[in-house]
N, C-alpha and C. Protein backbone atom coordinates (compact mmCIF):
# COMPACT_ATOMS: atom_id res chain seq x y z
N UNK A 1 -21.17 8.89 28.48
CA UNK A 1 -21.39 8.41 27.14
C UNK A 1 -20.09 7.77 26.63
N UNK A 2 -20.19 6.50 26.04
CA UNK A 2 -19.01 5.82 25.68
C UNK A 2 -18.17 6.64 24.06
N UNK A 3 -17.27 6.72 24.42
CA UNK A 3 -16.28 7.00 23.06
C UNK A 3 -15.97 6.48 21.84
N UNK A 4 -16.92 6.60 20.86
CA UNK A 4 -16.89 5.75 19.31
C UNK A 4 -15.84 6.38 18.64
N UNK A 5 -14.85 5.38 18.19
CA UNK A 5 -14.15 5.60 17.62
C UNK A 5 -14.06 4.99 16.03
N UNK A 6 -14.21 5.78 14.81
CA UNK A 6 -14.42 5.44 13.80
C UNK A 6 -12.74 6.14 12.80
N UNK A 7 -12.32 5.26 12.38
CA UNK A 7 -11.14 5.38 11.25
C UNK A 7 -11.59 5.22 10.15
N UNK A 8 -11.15 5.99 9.36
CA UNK A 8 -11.37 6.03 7.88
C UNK A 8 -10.06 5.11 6.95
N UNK A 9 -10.65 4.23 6.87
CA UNK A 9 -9.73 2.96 5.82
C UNK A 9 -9.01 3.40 4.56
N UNK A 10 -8.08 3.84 4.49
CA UNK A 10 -7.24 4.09 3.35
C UNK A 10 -7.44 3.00 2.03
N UNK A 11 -7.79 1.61 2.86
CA UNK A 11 -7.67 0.52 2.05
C UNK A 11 -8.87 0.22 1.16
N UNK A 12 -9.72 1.00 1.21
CA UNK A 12 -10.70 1.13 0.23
C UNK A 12 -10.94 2.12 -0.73
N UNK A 13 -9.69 3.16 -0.75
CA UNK A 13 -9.69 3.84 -1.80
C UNK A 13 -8.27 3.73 -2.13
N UNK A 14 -8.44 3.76 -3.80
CA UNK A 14 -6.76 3.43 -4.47
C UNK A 14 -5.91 4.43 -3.65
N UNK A 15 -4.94 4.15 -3.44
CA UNK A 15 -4.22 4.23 -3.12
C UNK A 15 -3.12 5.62 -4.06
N UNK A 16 -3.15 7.10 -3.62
CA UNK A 16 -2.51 7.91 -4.56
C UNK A 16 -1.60 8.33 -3.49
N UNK A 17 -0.85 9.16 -4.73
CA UNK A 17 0.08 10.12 -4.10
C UNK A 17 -0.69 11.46 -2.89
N UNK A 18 0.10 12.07 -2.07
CA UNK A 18 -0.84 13.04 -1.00
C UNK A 18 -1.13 14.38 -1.66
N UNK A 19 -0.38 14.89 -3.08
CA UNK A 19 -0.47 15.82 -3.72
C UNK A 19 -1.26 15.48 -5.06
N UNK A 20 -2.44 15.57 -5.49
CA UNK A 20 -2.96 15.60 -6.39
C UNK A 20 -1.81 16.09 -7.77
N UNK A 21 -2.31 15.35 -8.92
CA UNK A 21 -1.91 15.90 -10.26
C UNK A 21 -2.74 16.74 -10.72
N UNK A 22 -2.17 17.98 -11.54
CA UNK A 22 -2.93 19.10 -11.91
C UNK A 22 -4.34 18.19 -12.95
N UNK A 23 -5.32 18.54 -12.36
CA UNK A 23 -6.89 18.03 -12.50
C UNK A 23 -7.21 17.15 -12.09
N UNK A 24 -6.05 16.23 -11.16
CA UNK A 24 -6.80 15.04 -10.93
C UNK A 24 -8.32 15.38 -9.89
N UNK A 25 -8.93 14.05 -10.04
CA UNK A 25 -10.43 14.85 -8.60
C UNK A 25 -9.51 13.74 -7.76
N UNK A 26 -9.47 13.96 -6.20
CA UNK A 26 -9.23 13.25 -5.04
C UNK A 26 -10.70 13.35 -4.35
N UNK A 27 -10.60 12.33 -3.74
CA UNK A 27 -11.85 11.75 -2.58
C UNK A 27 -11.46 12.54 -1.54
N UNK A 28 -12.72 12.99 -0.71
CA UNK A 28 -12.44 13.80 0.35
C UNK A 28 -13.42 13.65 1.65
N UNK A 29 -13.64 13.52 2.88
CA UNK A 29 -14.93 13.52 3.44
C UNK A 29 -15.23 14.91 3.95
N UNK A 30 -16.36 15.40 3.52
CA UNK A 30 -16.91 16.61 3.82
C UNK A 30 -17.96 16.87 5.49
N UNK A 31 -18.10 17.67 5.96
CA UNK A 31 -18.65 17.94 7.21
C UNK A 31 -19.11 19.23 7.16
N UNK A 32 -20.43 18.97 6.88
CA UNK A 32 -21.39 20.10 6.21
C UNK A 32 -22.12 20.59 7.98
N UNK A 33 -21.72 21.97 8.44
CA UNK A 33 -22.01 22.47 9.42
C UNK A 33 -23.17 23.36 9.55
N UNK A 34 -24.56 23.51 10.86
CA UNK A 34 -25.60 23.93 10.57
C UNK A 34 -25.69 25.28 10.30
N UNK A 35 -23.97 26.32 10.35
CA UNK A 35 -24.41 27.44 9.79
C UNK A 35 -23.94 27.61 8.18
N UNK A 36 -24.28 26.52 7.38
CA UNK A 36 -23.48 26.40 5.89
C UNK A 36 -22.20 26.54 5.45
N UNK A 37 -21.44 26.63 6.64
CA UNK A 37 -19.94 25.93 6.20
C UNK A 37 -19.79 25.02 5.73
N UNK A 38 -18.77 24.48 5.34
CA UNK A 38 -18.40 23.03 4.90
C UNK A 38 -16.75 22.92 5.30
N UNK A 39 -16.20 21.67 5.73
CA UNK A 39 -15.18 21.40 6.39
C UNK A 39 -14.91 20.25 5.65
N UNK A 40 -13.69 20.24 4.30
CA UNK A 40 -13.49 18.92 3.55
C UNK A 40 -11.79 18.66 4.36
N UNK A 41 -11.54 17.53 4.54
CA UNK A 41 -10.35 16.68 4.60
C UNK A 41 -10.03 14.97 3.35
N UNK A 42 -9.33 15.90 3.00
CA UNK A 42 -8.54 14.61 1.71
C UNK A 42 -8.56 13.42 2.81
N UNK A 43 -8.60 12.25 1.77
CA UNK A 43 -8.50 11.15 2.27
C UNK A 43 -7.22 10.56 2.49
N UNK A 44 -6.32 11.18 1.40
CA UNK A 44 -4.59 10.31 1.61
C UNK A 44 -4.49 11.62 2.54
N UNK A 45 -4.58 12.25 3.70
CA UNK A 45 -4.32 12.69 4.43
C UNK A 45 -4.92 11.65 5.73
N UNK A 46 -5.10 10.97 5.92
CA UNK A 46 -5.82 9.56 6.75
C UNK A 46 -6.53 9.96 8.22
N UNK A 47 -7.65 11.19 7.97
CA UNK A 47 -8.31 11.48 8.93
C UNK A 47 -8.78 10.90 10.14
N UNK A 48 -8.45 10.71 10.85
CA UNK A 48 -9.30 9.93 12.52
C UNK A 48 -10.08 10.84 12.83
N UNK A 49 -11.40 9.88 13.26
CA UNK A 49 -12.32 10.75 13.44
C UNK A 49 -12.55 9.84 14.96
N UNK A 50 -12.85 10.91 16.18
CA UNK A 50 -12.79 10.62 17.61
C UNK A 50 -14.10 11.23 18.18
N UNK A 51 -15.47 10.31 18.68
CA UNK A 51 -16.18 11.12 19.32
C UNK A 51 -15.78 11.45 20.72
N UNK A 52 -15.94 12.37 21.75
CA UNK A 52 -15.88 12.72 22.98
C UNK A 52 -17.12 13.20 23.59
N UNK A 53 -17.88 12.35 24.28
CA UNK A 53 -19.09 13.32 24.64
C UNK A 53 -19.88 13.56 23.15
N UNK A 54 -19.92 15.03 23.95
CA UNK A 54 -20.63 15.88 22.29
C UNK A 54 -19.94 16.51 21.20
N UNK A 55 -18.52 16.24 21.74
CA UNK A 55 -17.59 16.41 20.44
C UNK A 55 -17.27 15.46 19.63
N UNK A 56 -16.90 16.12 18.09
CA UNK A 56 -16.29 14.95 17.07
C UNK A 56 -14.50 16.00 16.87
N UNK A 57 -13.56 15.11 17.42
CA UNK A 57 -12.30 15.18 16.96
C UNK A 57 -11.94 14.68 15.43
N UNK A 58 -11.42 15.42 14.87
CA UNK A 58 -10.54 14.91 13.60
C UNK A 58 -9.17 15.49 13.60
N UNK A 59 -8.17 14.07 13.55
CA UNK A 59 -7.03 14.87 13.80
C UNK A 59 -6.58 13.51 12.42
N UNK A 60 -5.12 14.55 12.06
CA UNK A 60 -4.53 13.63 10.53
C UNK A 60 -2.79 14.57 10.88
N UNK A 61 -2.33 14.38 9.88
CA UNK A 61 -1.36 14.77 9.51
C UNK A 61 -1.26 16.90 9.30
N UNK A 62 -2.89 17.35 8.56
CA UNK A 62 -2.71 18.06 8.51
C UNK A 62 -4.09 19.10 9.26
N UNK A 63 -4.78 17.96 9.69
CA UNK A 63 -5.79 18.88 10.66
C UNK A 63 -5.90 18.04 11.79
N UNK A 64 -6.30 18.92 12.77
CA UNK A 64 -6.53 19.11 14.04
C UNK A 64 -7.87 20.15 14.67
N UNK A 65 -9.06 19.62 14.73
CA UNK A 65 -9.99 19.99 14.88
C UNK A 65 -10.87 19.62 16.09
N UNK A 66 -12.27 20.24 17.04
CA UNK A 66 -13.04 19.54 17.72
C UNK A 66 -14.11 20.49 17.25
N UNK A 67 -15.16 19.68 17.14
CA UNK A 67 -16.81 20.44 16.85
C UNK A 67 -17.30 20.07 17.59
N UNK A 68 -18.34 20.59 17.91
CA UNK A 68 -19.94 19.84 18.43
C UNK A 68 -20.37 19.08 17.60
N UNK A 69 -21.08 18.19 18.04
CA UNK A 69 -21.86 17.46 17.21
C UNK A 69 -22.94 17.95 16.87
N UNK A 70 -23.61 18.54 17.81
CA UNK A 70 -24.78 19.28 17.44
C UNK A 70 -24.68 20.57 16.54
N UNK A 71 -23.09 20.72 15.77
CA UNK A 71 -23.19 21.69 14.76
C UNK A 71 -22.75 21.38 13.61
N UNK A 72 -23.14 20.09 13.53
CA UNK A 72 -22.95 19.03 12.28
C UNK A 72 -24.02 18.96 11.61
N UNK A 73 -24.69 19.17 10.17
CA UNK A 73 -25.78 18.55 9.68
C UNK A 73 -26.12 17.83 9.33
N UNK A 74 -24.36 16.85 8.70
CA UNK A 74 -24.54 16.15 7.98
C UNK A 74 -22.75 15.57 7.10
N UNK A 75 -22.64 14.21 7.36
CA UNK A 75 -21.17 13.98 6.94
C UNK A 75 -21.36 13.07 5.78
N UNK A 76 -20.57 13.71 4.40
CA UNK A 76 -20.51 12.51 3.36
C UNK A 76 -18.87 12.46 2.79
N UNK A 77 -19.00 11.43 1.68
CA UNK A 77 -17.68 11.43 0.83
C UNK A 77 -17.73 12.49 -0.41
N UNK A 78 -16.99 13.17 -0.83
CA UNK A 78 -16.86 13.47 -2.31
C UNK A 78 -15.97 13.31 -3.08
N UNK A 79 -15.97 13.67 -4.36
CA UNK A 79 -14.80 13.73 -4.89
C UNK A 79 -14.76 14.75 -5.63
N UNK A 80 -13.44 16.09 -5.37
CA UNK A 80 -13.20 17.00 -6.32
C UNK A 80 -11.86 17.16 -6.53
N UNK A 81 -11.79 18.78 -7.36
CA UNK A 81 -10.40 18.33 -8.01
C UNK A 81 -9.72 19.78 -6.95
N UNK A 82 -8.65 19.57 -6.14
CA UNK A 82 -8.24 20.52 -5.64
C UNK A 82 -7.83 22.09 -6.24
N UNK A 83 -8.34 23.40 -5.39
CA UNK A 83 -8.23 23.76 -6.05
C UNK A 83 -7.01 25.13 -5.98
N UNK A 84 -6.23 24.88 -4.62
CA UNK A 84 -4.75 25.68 -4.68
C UNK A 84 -3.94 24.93 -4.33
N UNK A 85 -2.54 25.57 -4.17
CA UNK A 85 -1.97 24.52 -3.88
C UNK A 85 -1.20 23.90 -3.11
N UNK A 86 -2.19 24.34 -2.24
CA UNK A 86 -2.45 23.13 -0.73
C UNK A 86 -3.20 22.16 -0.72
N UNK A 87 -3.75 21.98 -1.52
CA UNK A 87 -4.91 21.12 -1.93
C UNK A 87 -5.94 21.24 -0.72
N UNK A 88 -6.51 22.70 -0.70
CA UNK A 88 -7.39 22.96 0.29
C UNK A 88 -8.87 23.04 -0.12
N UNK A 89 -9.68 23.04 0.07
CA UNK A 89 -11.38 22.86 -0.54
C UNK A 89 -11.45 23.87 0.12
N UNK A 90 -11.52 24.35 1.80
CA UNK A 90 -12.36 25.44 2.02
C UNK A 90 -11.99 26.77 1.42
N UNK A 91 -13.07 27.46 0.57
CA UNK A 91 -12.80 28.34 0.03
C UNK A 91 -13.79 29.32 0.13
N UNK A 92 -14.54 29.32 1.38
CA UNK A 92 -14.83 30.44 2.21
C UNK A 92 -14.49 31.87 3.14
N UNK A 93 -13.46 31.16 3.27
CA UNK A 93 -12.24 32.00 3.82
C UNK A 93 -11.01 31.44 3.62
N UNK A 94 -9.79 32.08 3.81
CA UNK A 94 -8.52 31.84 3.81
C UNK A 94 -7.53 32.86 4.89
N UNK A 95 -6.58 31.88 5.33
CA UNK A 95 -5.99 31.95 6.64
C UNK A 95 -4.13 31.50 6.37
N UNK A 96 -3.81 33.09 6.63
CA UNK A 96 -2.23 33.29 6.66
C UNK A 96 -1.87 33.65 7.56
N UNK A 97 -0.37 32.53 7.94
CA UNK A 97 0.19 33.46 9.26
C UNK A 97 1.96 33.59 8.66
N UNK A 98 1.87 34.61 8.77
CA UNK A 98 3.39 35.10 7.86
C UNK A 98 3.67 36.11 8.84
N UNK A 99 5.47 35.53 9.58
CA UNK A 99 6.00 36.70 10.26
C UNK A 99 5.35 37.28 11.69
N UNK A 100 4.85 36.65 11.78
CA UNK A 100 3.68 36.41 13.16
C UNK A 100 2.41 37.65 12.70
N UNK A 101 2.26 37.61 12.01
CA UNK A 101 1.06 38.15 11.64
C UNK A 101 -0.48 37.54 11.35
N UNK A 102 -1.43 37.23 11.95
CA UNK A 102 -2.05 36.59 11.26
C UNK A 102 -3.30 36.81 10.50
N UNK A 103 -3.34 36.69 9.32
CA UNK A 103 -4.81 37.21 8.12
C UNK A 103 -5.71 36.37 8.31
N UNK A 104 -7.05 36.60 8.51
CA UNK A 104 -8.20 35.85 7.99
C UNK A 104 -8.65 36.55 7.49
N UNK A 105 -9.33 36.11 5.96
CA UNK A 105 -9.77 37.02 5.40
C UNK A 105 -11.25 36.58 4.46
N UNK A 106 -12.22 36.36 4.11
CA UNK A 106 -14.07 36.21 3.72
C UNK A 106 -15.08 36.56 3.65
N UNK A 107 -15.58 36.54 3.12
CA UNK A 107 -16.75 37.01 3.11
C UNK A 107 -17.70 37.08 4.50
N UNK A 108 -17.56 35.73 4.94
CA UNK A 108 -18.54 35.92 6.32
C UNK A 108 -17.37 35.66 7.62
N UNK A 109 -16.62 36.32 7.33
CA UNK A 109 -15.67 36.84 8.68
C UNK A 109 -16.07 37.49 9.19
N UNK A 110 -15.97 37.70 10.71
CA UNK A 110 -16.32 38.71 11.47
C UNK A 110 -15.85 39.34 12.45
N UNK A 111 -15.32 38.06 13.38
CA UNK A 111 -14.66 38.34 14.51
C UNK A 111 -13.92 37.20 14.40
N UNK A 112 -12.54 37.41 15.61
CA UNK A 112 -11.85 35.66 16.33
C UNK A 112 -11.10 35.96 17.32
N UNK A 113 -11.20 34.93 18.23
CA UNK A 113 -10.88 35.13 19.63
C UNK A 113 -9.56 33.91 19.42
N UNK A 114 -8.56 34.33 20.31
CA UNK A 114 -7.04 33.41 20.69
C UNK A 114 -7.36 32.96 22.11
N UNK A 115 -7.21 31.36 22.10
CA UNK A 115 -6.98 31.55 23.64
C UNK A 115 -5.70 30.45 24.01
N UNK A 116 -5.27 30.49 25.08
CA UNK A 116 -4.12 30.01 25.22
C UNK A 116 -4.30 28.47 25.95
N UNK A 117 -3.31 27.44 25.66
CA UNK A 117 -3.36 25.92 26.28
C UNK A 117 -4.24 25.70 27.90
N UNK A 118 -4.70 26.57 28.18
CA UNK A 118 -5.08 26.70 29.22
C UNK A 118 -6.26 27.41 29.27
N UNK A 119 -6.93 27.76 28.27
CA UNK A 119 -8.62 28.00 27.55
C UNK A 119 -8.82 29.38 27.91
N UNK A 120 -7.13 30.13 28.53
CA UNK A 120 -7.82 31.33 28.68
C UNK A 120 -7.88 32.20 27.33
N UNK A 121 -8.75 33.52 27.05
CA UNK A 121 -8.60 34.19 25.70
C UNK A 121 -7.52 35.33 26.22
N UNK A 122 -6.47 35.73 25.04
CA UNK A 122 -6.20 36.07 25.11
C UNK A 122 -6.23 37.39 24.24
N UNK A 123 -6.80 37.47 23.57
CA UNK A 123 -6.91 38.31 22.47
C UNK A 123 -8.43 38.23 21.87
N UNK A 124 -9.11 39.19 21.59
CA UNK A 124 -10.14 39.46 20.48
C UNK A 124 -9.95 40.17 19.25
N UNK A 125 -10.21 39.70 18.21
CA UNK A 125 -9.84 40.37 16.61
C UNK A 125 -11.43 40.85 15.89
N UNK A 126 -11.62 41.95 15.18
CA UNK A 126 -12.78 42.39 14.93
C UNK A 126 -12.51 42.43 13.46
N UNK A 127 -13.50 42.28 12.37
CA UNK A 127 -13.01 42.21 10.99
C UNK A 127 -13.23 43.35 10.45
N UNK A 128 -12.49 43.87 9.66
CA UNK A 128 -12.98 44.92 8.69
C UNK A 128 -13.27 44.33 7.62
N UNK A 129 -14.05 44.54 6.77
CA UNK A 129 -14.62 44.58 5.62
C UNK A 129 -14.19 42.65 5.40
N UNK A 130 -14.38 41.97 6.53
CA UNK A 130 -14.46 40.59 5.82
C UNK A 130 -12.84 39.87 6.37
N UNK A 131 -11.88 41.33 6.61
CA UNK A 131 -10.83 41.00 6.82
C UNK A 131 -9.83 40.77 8.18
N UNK A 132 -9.52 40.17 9.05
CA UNK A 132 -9.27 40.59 10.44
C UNK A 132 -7.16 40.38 10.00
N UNK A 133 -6.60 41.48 10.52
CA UNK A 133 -5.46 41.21 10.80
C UNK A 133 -4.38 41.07 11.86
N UNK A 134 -4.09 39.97 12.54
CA UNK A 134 -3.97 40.20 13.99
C UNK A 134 -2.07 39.93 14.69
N UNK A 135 -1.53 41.42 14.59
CA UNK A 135 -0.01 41.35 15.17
C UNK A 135 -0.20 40.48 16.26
N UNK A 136 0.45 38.86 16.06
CA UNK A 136 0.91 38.27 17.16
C UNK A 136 2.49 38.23 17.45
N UNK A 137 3.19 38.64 17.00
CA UNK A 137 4.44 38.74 17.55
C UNK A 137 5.30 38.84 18.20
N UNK A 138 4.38 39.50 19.20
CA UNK A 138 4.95 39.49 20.81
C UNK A 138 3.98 38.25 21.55
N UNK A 139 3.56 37.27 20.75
CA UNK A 139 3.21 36.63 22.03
C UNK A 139 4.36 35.43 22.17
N UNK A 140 4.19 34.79 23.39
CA UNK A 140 5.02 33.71 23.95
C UNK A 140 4.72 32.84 23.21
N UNK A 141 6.04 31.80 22.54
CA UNK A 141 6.14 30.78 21.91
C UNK A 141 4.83 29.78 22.53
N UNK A 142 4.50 29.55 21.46
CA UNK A 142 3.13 28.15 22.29
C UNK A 142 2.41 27.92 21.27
N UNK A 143 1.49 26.72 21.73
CA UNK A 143 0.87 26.45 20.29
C UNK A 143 -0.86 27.53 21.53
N UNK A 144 -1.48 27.48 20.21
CA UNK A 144 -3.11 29.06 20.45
C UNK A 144 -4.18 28.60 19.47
N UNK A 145 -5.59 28.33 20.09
CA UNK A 145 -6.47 28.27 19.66
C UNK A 145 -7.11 29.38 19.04
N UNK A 146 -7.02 29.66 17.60
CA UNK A 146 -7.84 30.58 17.14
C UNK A 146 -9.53 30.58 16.20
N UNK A 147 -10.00 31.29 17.22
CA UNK A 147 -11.96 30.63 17.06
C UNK A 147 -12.26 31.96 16.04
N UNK A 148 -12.29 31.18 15.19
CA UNK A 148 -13.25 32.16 13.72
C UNK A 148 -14.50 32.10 14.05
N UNK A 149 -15.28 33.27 14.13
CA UNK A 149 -16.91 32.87 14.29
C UNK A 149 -17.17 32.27 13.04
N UNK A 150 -18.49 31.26 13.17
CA UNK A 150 -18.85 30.94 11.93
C UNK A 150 -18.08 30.05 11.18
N UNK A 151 -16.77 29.24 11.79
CA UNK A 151 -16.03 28.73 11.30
C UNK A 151 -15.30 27.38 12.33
N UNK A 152 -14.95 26.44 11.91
CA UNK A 152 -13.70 25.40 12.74
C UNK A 152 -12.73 26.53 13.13
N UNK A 153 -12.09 26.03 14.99
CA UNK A 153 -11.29 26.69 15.17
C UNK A 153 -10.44 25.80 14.41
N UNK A 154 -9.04 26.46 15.01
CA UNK A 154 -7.67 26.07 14.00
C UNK A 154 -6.73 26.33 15.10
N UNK A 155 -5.45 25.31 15.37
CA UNK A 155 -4.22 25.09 16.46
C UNK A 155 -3.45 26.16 15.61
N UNK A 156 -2.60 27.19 15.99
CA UNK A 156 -1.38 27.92 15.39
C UNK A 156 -0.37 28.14 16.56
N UNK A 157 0.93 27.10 15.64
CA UNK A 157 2.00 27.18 16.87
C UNK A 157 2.68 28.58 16.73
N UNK A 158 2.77 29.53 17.12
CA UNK A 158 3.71 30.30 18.00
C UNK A 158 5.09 30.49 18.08
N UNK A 159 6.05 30.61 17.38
CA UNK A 159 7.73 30.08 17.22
C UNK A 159 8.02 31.21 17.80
């Protein structure tokens, strides 16, 4: 299957700063997933979007992602007003790594698996009450795929 490659044009939306002003709404494209997640990326963050096969890549400045396609329902634009301050939309869960520790913490958390540049897992995390907390500190510097069920994995480098 050939590789469509679709960029998202900066040049059709004004042109702002990458940090929103307190209330401004920013444009965002959303990626509404078939188990009711939702996956928003700001636009002055200048998302590439890469099919592979049956994957859709989005990689930018501040994400780095691959899905299935077949766990897509549905992709549009919006516009809201960010609402911490990272200017992050998903607010299903939230994800800290402080001190090599790392929190996920939601409502529909459950489990997440690490695996290393080389697809092996290295670790399984089980949630309590919504919450998983997982001592990585002894692992070897590297960047680690960590798979939230129910969720986009996420790259975390390793120092």
């Amino acid at each position: 299957m050939k590789k469509g490659i679709i960029t998202l044009l900066l040049s059709l939306v004004i042109p702002c700063a990458a940090m929103a002003a307190e209330g401004e709404e920013m444009t965002r494209l959303t990626i509404e997933h078939n188990d009711g997640t939702s996956t928003h990326m700001l636009l002055t963050d200048s998302p590439v979007l890469t099919f592979d096969g049956g994957d859709m890549l989005v990689k930018s400045e501040n994400i780095d992602m691959r899905v299935s396609r077949s766990e897509i329902s549905k992709m549009h634009f919006t516009k809201a007003t960010p609402t911490s301050l990272e200017n992050t939309f998903q607010n299903d869960y939230t994800i800290c790594y402080l001190d090599g520790i790392l929190t996920v913490s939601g409502e529909n958390v459950t489990d997440a698996a690490v695996f290393d540049t080389t697809g092996r897992q290295t670790d399984r995390f089980q949630a309590t009450d919504g919450v998983i907390t997982a001592d990585m500190s002894a692992y070897t510097p590297g960047i680690y795929i960590v798979a939230i069920s129910g969720h986009p994995s996420i790259k975390l480098l390793v120092k």
